[in-house]
Protein backbone atom coordinates (compact mmCIF):
# COMPACT_ATOMS: atom_id res chain seq x y z
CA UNK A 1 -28.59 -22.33 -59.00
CA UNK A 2 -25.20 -24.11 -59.79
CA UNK A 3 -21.97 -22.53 -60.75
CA UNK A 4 -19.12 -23.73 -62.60
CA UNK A 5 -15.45 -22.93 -60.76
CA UNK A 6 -12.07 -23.43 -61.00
CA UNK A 7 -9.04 -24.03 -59.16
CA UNK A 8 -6.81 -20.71 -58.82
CA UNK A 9 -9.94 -18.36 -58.53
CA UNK A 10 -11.33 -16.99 -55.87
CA UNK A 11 -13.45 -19.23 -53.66
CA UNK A 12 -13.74 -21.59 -55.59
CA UNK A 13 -14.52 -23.91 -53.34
CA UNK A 14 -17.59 -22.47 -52.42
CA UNK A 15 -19.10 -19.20 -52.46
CA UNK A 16 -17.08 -16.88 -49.45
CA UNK A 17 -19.37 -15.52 -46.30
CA UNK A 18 -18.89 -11.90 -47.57
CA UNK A 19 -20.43 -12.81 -51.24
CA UNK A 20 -23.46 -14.58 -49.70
CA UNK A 21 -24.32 -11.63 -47.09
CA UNK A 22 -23.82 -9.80 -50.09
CA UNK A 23 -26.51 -11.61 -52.40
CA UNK A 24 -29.05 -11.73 -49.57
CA UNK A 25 -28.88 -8.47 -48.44
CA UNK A 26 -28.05 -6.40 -51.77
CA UNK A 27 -31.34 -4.06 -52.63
CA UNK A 28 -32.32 -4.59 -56.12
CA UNK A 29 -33.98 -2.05 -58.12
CA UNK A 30 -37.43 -2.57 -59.66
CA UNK A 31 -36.02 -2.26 -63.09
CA UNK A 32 -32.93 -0.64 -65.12
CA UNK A 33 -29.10 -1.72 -65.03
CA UNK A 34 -27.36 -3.35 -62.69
CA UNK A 35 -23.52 -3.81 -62.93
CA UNK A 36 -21.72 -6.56 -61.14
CA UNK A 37 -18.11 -4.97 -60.96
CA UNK A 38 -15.56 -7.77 -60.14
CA UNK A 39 -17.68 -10.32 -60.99
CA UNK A 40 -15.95 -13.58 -60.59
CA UNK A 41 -17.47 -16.81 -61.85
CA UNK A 42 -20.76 -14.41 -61.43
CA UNK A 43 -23.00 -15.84 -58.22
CA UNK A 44 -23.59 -11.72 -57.23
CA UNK A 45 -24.75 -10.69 -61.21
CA UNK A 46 -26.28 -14.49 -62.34
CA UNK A 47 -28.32 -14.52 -58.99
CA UNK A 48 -29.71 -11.02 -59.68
CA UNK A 49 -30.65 -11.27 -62.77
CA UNK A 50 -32.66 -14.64 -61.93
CA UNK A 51 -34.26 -12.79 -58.94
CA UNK A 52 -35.07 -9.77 -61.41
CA UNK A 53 -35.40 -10.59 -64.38
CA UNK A 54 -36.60 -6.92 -64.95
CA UNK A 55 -32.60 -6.04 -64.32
CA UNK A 56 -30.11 -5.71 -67.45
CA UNK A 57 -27.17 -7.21 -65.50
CA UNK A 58 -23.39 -6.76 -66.84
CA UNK A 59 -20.74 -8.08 -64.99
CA UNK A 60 -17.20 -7.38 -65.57
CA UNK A 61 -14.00 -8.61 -64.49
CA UNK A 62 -10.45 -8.45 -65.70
CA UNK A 63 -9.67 -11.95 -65.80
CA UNK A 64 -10.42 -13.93 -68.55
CA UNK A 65 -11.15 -17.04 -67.53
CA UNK A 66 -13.21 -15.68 -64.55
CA UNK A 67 -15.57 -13.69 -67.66
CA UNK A 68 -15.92 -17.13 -69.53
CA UNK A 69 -16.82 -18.68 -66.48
CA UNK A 70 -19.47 -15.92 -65.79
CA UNK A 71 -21.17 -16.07 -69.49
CA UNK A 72 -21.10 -19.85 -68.97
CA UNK A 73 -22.90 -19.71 -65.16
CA UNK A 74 -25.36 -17.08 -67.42
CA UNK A 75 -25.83 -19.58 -69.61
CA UNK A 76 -25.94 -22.93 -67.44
CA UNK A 77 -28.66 -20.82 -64.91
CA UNK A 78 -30.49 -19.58 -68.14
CA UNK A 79 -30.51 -15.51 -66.75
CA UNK A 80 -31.37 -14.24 -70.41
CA UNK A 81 -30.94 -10.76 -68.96
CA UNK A 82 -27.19 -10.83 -68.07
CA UNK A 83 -23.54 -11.01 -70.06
CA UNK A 84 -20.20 -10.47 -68.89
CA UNK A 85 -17.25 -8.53 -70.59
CA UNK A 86 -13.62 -8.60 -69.82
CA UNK A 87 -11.26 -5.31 -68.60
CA UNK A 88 -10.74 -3.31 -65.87
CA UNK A 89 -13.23 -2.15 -63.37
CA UNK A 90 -15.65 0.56 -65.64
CA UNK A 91 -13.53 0.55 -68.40
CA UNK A 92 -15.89 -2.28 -70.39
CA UNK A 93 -19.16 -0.15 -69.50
CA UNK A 94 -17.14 3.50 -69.88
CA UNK A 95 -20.36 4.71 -71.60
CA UNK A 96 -23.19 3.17 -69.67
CA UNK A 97 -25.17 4.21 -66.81
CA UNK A 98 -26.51 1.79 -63.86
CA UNK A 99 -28.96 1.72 -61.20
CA UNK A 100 -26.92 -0.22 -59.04
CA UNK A 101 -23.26 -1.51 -58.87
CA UNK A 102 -22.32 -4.03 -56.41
CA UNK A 103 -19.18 -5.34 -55.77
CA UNK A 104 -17.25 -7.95 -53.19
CA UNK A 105 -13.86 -5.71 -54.14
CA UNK A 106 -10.74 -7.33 -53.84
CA UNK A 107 -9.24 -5.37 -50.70
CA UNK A 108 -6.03 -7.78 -51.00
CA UNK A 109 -5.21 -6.06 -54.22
CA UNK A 110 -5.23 -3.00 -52.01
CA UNK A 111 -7.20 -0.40 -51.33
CA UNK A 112 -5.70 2.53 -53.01
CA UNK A 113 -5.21 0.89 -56.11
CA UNK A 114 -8.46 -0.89 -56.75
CA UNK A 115 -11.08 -0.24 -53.97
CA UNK A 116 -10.65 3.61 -54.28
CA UNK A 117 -11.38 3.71 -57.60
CA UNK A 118 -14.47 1.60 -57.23
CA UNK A 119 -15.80 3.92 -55.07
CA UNK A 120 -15.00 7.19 -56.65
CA UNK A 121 -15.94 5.99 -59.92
CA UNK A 122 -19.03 4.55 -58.91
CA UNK A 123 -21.21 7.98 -58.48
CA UNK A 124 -20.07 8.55 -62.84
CA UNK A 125 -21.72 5.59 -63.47
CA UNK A 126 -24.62 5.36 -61.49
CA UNK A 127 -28.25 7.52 -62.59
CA UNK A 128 -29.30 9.88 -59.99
CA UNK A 129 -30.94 8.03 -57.22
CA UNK A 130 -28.65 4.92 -58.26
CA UNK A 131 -26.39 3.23 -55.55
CA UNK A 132 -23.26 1.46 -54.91
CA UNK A 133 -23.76 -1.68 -52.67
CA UNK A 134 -20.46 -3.39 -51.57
CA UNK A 135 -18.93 -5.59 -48.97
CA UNK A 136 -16.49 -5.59 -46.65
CA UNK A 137 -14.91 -7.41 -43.54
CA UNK A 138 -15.38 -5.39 -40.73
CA UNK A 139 -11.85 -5.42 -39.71
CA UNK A 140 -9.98 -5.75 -42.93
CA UNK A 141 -10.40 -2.33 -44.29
CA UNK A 142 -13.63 -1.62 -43.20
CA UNK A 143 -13.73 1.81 -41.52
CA UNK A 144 -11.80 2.81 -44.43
CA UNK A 145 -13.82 1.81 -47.15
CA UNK A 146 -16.54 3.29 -45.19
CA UNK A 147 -15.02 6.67 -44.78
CA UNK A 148 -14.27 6.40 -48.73
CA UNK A 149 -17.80 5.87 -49.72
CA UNK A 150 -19.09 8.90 -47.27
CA UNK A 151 -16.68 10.90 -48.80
CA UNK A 152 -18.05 9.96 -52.14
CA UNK A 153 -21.43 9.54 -51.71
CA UNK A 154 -21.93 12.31 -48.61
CA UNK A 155 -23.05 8.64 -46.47
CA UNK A 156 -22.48 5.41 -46.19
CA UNK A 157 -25.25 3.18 -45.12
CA UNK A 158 -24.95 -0.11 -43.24
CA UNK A 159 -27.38 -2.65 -44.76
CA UNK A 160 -26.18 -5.93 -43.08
CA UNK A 161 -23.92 -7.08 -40.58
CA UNK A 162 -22.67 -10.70 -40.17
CA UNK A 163 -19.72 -12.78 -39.46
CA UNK A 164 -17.07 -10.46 -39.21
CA UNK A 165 -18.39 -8.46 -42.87
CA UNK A 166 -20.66 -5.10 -44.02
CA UNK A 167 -22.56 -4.91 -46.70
CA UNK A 168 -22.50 -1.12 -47.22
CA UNK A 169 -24.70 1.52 -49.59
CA UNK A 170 -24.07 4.84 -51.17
CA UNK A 171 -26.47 6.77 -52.89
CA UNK A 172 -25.87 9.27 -55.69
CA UNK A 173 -27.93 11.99 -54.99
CA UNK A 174 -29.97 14.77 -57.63
């Protein structure tokens, strides 16, 4: 895979620790939706929907020149199956469901104002049975994300640990 980048957004550079344990340790459904909330220049969404390419993948972000760099990593890594809109977290997909959402939030922006409502919104989107899979550093917010998504989601699962980040799961149940 190759992405395009650009100065000014986030990791640029190359793609961060918490993305990658993210991508290798995110558990894709067989089939259905998958939203990539956050998105990016769209390495979590893109490399999805090239491992599944049973997965509708939408990936949203609220930066506009992150989204066009997103459709054109879609486009330059040929995943047929995914797009990306602009807005603000679930307000592009208000009246879609998903399978999955995963997310690398942006816990700088603070967790009150944008992490929160990840999580709490999450289970409104997501089918029954669907999940939220997100990461975290371990010591930059990351008892309290966890304790948001339990609260949410009744648990929070631990599907990876690695340098100094969580990739964590919630499940919406019945």
């Amino acid at each position: 895979m190759e992405f395009v980048t650009s100065s000014g957004i986030f990791s640029h550079k190359r793609i961060d620790n918490g993305t990658r344990l993210l991508v290798e340790f995110m558990e894709l459904p067989a089939k259905g939706r998958l939203l990539d909330l956050g998105c990016g220049y769209g390495v979590i969404g893109t490399t999805a929907a090239l491992i599944n390419p049973l997965l509708e993948v939408t990936m949203t972000d609220v930066n506009a020149r992150t989204v066009s760099l997103a459709a054109e990593n879609v486009s330059r890594n040929r995943a047929k199956n995914a797009s990306a809109r602009l807005g603000s977290l679930y307000e592009p997909v208000n009246a879609m469901r998903f399978d999955l959402v995963v997310t690398n939030p942006p816990i700088s922006a603070g967790i009150t104002r944008v992490v929160e409502p990840i999580i709490n919104g999450a289970p409104l989107h997501l089918n029954s049975g669907g999940s939220l899979q997100l990461v975290v550093q371990s010591n930059k917010g990351g008892r309290t994300v966890t304790g948001l998504i339990e609260e949410a989601f009744g648990e929070a699962q631990i599907l990876a640990k690695g340098g100094g980040y969580r990739v964590l799961k919630g499940v919406k149940k019945g």
